[in-house]
C-alpha atoms as a PDB file:
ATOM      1  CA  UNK A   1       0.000   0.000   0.000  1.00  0.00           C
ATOM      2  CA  UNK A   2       1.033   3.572  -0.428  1.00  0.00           C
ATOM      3  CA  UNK A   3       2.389   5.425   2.810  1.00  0.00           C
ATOM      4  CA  UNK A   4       0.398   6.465   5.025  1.00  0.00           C
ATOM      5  CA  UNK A   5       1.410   9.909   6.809  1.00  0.00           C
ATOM      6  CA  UNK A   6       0.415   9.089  10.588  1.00  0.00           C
ATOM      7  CA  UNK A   7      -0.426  11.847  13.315  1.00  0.00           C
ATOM      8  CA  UNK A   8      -0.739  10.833  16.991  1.00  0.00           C
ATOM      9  CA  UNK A   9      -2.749  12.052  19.905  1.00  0.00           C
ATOM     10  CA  UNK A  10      -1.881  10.590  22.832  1.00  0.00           C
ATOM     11  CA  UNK A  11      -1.308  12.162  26.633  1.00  0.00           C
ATOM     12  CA  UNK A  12       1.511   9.114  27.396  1.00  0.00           C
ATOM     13  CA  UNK A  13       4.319   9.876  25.833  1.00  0.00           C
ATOM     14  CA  UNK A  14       6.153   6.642  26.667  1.00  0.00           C
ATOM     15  CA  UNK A  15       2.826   5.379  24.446  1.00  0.00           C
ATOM     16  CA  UNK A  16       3.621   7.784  21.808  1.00  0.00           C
ATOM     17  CA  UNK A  17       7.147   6.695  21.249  1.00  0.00           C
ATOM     18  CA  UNK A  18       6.362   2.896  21.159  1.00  0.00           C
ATOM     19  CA  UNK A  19       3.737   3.956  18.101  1.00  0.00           C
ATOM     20  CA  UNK A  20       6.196   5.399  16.798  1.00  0.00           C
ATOM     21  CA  UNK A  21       8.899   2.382  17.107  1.00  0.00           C
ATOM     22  CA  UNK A  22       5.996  -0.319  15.736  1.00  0.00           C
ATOM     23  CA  UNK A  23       5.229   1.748  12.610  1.00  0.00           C
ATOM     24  CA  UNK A  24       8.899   1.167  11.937  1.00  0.00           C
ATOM     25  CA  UNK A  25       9.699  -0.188   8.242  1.00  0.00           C
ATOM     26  CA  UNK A  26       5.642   0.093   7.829  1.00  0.00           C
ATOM     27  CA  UNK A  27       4.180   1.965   5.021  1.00  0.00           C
ATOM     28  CA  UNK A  28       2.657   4.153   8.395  1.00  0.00           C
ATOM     29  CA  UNK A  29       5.059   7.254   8.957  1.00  0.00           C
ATOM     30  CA  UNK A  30       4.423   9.589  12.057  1.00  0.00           C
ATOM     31  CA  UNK A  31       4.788  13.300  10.909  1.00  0.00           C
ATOM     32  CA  UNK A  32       3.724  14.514  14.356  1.00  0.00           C
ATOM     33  CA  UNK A  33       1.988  13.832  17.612  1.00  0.00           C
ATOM     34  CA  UNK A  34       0.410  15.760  20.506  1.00  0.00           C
ATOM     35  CA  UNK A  35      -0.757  15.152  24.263  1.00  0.00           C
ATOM     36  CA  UNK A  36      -4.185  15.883  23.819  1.00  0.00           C
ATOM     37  CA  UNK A  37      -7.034  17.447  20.872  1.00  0.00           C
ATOM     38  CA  UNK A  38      -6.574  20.745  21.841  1.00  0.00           C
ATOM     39  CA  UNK A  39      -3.164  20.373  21.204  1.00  0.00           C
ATOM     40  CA  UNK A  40      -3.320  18.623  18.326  1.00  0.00           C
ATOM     41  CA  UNK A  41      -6.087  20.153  16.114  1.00  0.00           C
ATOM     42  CA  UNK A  42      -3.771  23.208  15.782  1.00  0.00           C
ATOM     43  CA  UNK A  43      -0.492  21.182  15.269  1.00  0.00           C
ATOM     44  CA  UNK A  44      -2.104  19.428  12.452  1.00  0.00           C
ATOM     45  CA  UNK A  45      -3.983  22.909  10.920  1.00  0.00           C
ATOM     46  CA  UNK A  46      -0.322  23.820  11.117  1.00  0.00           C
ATOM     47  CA  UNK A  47       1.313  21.026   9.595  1.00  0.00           C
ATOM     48  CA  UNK A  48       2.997  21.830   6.120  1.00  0.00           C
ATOM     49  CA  UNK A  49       1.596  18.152   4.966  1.00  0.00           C
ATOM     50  CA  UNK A  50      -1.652  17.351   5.782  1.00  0.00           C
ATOM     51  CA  UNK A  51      -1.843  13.468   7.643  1.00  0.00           C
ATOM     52  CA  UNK A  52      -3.735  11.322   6.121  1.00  0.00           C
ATOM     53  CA  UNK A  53      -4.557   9.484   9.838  1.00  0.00           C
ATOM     54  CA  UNK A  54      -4.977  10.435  13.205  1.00  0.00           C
ATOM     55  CA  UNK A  55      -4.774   8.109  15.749  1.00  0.00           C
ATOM     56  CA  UNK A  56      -6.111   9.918  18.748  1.00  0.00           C
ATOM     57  CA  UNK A  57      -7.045   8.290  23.116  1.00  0.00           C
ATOM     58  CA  UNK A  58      -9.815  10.208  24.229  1.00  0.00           C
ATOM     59  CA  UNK A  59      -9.019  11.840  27.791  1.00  0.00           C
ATOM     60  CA  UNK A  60     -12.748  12.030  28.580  1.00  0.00           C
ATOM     61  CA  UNK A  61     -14.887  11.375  25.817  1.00  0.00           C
ATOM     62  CA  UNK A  62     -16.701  14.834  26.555  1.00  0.00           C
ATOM     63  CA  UNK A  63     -18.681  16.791  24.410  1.00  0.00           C
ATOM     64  CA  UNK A  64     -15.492  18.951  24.498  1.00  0.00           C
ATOM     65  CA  UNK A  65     -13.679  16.569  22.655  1.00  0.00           C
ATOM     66  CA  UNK A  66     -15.907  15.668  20.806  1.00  0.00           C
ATOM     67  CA  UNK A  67     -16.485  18.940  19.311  1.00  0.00           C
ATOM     68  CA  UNK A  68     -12.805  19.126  18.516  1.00  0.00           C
ATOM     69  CA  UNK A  69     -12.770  15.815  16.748  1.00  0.00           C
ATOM     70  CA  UNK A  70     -15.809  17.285  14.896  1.00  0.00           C
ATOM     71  CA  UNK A  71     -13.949  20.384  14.240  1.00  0.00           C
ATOM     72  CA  UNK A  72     -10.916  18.388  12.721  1.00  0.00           C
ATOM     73  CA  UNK A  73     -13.109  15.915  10.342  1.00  0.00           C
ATOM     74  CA  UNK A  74     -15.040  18.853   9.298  1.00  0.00           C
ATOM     75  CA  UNK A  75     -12.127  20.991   8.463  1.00  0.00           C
ATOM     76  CA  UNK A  76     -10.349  17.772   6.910  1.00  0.00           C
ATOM     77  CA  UNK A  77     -12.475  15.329   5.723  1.00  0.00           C
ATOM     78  CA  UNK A  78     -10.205  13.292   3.706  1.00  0.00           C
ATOM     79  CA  UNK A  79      -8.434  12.400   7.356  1.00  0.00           C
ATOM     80  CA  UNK A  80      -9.195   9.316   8.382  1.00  0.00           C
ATOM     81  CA  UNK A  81      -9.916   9.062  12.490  1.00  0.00           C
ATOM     82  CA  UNK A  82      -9.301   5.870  14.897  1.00  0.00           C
ATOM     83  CA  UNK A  83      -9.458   5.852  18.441  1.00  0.00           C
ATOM     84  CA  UNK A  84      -7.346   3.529  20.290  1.00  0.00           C
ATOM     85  CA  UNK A  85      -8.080   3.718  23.983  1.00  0.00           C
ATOM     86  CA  UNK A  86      -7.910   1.479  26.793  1.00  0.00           C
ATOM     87  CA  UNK A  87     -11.675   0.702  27.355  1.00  0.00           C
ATOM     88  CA  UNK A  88     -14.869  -0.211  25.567  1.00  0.00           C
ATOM     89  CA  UNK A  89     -16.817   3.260  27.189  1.00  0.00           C
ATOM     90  CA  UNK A  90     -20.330   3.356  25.267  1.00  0.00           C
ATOM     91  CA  UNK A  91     -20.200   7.404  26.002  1.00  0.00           C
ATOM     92  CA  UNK A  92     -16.959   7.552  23.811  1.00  0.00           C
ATOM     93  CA  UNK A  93     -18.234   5.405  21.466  1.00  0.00           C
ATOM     94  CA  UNK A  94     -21.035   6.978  20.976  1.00  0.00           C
ATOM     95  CA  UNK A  95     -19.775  10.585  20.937  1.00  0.00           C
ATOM     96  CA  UNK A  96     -16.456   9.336  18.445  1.00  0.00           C
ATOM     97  CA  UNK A  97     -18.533   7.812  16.103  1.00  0.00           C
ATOM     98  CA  UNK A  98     -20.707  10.943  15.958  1.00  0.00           C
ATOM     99  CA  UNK A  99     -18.231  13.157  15.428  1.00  0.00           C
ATOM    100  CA  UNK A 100     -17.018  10.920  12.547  1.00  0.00           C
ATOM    101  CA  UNK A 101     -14.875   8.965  13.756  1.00  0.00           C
ATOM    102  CA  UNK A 102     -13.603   5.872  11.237  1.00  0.00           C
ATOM    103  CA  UNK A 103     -12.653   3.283  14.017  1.00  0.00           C
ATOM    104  CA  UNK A 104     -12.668   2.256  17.864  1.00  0.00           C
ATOM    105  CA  UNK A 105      -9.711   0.263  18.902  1.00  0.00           C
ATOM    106  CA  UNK A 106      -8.135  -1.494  22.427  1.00  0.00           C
ATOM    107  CA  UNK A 107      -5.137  -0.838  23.327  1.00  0.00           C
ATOM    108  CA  UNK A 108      -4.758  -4.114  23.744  1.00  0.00           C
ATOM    109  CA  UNK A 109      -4.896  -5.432  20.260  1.00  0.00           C
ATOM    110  CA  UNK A 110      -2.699  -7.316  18.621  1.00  0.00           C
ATOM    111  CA  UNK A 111       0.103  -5.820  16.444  1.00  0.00           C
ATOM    112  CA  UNK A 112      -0.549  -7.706  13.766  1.00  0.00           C
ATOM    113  CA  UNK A 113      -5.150  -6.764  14.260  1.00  0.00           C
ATOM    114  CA  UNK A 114      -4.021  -3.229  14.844  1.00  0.00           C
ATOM    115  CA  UNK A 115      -2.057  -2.881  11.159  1.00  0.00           C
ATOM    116  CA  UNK A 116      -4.450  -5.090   9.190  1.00  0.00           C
ATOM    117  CA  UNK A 117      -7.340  -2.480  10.990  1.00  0.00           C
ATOM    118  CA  UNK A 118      -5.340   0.614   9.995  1.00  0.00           C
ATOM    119  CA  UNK A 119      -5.291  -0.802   6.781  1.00  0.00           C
ATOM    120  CA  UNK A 120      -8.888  -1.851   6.332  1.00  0.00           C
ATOM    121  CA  UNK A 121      -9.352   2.496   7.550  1.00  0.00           C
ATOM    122  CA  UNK A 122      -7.107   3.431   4.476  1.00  0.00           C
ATOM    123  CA  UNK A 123      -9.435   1.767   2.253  1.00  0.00           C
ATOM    124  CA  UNK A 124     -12.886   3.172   3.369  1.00  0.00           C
ATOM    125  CA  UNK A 125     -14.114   0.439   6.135  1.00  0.00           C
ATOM    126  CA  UNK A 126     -14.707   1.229   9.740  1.00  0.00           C
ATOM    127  CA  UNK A 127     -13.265  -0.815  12.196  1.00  0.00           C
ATOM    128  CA  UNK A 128     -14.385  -1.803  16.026  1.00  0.00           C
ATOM    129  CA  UNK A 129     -13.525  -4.135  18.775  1.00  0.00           C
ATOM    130  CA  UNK A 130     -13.908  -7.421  19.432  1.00  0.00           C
ATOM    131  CA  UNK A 131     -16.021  -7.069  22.326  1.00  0.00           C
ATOM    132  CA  UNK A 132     -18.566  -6.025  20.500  1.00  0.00           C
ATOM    133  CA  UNK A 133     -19.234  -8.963  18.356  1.00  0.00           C
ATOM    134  CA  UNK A 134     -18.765 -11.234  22.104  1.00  0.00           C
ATOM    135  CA  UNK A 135     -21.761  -9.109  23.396  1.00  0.00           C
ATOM    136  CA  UNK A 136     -23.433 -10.152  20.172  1.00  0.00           C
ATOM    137  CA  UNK A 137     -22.847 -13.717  20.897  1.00  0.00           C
ATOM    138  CA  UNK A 138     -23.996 -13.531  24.006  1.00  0.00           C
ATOM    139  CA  UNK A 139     -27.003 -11.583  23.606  1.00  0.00           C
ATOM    140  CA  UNK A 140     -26.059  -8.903  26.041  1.00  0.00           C
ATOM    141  CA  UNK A 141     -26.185  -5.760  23.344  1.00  0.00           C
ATOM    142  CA  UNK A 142     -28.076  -4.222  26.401  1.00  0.00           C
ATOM    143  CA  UNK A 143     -24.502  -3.691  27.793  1.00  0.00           C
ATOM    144  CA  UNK A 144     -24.378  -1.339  24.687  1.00  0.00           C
ATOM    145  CA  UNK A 145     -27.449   0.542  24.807  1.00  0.00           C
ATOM    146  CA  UNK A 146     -30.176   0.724  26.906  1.00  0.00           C
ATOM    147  CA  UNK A 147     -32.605   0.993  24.079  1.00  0.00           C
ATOM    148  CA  UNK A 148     -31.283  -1.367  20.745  1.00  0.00           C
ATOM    149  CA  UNK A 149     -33.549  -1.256  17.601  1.00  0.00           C
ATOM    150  CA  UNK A 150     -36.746  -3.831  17.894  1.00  0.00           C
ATOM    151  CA  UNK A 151     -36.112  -4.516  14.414  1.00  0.00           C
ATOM    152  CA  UNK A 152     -33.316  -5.843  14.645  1.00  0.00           C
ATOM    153  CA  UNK A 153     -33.115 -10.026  14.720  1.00  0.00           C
ATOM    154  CA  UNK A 154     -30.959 -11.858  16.796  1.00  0.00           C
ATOM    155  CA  UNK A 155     -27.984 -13.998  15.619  1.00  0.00           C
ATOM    156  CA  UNK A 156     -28.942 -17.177  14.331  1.00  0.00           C
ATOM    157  CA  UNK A 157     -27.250 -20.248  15.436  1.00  0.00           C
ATOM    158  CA  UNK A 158     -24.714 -20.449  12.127  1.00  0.00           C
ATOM    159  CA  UNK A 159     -23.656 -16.706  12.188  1.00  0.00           C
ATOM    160  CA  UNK A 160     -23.007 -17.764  15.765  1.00  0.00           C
ATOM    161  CA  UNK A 161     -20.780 -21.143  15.073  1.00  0.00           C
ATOM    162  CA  UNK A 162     -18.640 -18.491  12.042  1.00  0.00           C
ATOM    163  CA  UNK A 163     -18.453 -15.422  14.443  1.00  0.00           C
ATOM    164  CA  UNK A 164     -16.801 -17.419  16.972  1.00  0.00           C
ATOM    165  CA  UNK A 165     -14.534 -18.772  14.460  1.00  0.00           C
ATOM    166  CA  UNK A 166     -13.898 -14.906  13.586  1.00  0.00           C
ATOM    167  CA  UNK A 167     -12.932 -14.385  16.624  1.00  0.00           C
ATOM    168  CA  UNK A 168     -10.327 -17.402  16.579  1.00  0.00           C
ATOM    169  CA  UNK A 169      -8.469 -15.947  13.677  1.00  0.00           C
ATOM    170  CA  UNK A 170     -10.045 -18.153  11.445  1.00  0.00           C
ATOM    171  CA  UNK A 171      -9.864 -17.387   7.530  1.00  0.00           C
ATOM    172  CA  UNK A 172     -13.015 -17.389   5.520  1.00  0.00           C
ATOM    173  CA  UNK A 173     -11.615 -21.045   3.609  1.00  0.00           C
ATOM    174  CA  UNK A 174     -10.981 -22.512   7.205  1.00  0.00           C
ATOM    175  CA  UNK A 175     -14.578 -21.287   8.396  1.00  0.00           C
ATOM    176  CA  UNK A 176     -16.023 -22.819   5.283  1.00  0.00           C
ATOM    177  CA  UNK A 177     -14.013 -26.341   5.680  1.00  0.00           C
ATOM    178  CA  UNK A 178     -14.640 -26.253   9.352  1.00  0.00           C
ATOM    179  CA  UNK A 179     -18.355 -25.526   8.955  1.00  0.00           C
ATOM    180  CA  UNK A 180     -18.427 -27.707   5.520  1.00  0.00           C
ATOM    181  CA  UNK A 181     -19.747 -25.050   4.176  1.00  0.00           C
ATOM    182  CA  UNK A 182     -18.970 -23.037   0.910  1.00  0.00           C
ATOM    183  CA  UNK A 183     -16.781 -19.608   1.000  1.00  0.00           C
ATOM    184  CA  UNK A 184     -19.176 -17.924  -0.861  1.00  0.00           C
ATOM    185  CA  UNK A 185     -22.216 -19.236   2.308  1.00  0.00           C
ATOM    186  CA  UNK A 186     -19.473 -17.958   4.901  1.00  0.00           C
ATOM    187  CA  UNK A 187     -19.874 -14.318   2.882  1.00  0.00           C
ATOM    188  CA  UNK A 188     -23.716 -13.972   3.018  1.00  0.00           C
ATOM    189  CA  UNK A 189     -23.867 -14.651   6.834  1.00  0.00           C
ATOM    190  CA  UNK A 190     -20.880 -12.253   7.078  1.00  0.00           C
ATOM    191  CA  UNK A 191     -22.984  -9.623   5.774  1.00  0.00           C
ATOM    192  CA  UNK A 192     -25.700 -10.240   8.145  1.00  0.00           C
ATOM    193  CA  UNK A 193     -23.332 -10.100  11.025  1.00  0.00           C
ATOM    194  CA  UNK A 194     -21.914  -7.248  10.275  1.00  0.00           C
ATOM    195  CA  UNK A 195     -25.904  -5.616   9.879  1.00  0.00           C
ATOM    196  CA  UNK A 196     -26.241  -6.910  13.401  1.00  0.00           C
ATOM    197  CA  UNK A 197     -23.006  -5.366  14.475  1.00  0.00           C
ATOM    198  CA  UNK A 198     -23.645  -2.113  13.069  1.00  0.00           C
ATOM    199  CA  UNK A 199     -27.058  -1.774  14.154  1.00  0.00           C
ATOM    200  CA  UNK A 200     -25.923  -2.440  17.629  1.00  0.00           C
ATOM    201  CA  UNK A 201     -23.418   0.293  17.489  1.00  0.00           C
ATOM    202  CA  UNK A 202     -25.959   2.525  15.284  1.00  0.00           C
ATOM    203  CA  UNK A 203     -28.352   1.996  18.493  1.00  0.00           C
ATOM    204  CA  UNK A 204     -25.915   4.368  20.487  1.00  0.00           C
ATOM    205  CA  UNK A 205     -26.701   7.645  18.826  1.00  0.00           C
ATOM    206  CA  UNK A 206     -30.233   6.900  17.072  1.00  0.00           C
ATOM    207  CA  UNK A 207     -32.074   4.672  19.632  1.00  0.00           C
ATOM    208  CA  UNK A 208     -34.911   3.253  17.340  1.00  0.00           C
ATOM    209  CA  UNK A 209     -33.372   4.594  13.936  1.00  0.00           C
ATOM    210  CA  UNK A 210     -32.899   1.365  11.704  1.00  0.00           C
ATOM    211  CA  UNK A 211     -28.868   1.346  11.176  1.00  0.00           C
ATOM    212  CA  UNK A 212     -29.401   0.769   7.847  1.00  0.00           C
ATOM    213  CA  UNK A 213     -30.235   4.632   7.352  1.00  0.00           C
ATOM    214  CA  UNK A 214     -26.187   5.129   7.838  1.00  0.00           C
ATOM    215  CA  UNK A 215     -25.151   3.500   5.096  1.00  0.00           C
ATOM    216  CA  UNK A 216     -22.552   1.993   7.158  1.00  0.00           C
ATOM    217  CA  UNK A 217     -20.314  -1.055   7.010  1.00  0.00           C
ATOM    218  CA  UNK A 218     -18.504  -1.998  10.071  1.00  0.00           C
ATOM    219  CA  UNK A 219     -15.669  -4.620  10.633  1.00  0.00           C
ATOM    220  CA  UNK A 220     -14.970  -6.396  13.923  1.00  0.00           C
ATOM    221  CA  UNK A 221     -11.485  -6.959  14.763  1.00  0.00           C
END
């Protein structure tokens, strides 16, 4: 892929700096960072070349920052925007994804999940957490929203059996052979799951609106 000019919002330096060391000999460059979005919507306004991500931790997840995350897509929108944060917080969630936000991410991911996420950014998808597809499975979407859309269905028992061999690192082929199922059956639930995920998320900002109003696709890493 093409380079990708990285800028960094972050209030831990020591976190900063070990971004900076893993997006060695990646096509991911970091052309700046900051501590926080107040300090970093300038820097970037400023910036001679214009980054084509921001990856950006949330100190609150107020309506402060989300204004300035806001203010940023809306006076750049060809930047993409993932948050990578420590928690799953519904508030932040909610209010990033509102303000336009491309991803959610734990600091806890993988290496390997976090690049192949940042990659699936760069090429129009929006990204979230595993978690969210495990509340899926579980039925507990209520831990998401108080209020999830009545229309949508729950999982049925085969998007069930391939999400959780998703969430093993299995590859469509394996899901199919495991399953004995064909690739191209794996793909059609696939798209339902990821209606289910999306309207679960959609359900955080528009309570009864049906997600599919966004026009959004979602991926669950």
């Amino acid at each position: 892929m093409d380079p990708v000019n990285v800028f960094l919002i972050d209030a831990n330096k020591l976190f900063r700096e070990g971004m900076k060391r893993l997006f060695e000999n990646t096509p991911f460059k970091v052309m700046g960072e900051a501590g926080t979005l107040r300090e970093g919507v300038p820097a970037v306004e400023a910036a001679g070349t214009q980054p084509d991500l921001v990856l950006i931790d949330l100190v609150n997840g107020g309506e402060d920052e989300a204004d300035q995350l806001r203010a940023l897509r809306d006076g750049h929108p060809g930047i993409r925007v993932v948050i990578l944060t420590t928690d799953l917080c519904t508030r932040r969630l909610s209010g990033a994804l509102g303000a336009g936000a491309h991803g959610y991410l734990m600091k806890d991911i993988a290496c390997e999940a976090l690049m192949q996420s940042l990659k699936l950014v760069m090429m129009g998808e929006k990204v979230f957490p595993t978690h969210l597809a495990e509340l899926l499975i579980n039925g507990r979407s209520d831990e998401l929203a108080t209020e999830v859309p009545a229309r949508r269905k729950g999982l049925s028992q085969r998007e069930i059996q391939i999400l959780r061999c998703l969430l093993n690192g299995n590859s469509n082929k394996m899901i199919a052979n495991h399953l004995h199922i064909t690739e191209a059956t794996v793909k059609v639930h696939l798209k339902s799951l990821l209606r289910n995920t999306q309207a679960a998320i959609w359900a955080l900002n528009n309570g009864d609106q049906p997600a599919e109003a966004a026009g959004v696709s979602a991926n669950v890493v």
